[in-house]
C-alpha atoms as a PDB file:
ATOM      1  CA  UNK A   1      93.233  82.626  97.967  1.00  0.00           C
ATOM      2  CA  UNK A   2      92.600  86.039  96.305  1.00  0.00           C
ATOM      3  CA  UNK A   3      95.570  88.171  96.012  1.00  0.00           C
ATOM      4  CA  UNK A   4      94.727  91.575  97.396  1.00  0.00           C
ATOM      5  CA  UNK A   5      94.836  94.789  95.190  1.00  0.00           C
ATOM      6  CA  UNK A   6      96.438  98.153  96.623  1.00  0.00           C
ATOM      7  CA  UNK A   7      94.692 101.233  95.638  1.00  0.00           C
ATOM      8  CA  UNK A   8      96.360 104.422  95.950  1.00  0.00           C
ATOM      9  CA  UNK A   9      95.208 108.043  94.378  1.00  0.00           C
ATOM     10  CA  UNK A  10      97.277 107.638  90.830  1.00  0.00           C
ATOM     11  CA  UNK A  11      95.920 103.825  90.052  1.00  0.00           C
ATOM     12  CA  UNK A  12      96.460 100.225  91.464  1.00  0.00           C
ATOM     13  CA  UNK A  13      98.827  97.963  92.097  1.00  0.00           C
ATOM     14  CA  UNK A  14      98.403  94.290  91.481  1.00  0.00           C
ATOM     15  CA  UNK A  15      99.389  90.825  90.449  1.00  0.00           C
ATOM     16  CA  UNK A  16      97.889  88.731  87.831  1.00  0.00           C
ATOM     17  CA  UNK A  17      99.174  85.743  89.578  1.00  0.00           C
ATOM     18  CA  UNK A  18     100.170  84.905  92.688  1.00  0.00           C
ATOM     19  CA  UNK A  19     104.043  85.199  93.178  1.00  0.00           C
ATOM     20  CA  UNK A  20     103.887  86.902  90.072  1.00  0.00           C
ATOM     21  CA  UNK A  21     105.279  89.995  88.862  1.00  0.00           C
ATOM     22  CA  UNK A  22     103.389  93.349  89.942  1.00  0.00           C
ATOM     23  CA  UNK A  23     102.013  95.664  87.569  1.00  0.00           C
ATOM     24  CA  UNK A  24     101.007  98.687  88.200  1.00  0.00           C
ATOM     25  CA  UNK A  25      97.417 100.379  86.351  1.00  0.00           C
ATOM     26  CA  UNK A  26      97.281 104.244  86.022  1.00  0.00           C
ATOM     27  CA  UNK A  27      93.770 105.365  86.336  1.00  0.00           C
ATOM     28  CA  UNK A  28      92.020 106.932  83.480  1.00  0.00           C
ATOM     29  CA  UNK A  29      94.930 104.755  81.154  1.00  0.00           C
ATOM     30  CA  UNK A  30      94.189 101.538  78.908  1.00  0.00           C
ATOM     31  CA  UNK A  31      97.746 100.327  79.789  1.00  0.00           C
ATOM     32  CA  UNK A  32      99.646  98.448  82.459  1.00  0.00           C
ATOM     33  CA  UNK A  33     102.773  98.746  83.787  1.00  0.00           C
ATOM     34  CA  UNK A  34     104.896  95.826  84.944  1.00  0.00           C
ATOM     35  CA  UNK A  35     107.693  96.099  87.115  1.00  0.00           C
ATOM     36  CA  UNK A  36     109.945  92.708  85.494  1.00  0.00           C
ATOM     37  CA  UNK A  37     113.220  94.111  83.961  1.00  0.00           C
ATOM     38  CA  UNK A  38     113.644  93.918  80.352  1.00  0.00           C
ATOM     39  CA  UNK A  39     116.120  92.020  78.621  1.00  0.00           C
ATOM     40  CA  UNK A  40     118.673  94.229  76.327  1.00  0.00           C
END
């Protein structure tokens, strides 16, 4: 089953795998953005 992408006017959001963790792509950046909370 492909997971779906949302678009929206900023960039994308998306998962890599499915039940994953989100990550978020700002358009016109090489980078990614996920949304799992970092360890301190």
């Amino acid at each position: 089953m492909a997971i779906p992408k949302i678009k929206l006017d900023p960039g994308t959001v998306y998962q890599k795998e499915e039940g994953g963790i989100y990550y978020f792509h700002i358009s016109g950046q090489r980078s990614t953005q996920g949304n799992q909370p970092q360890n301190s």
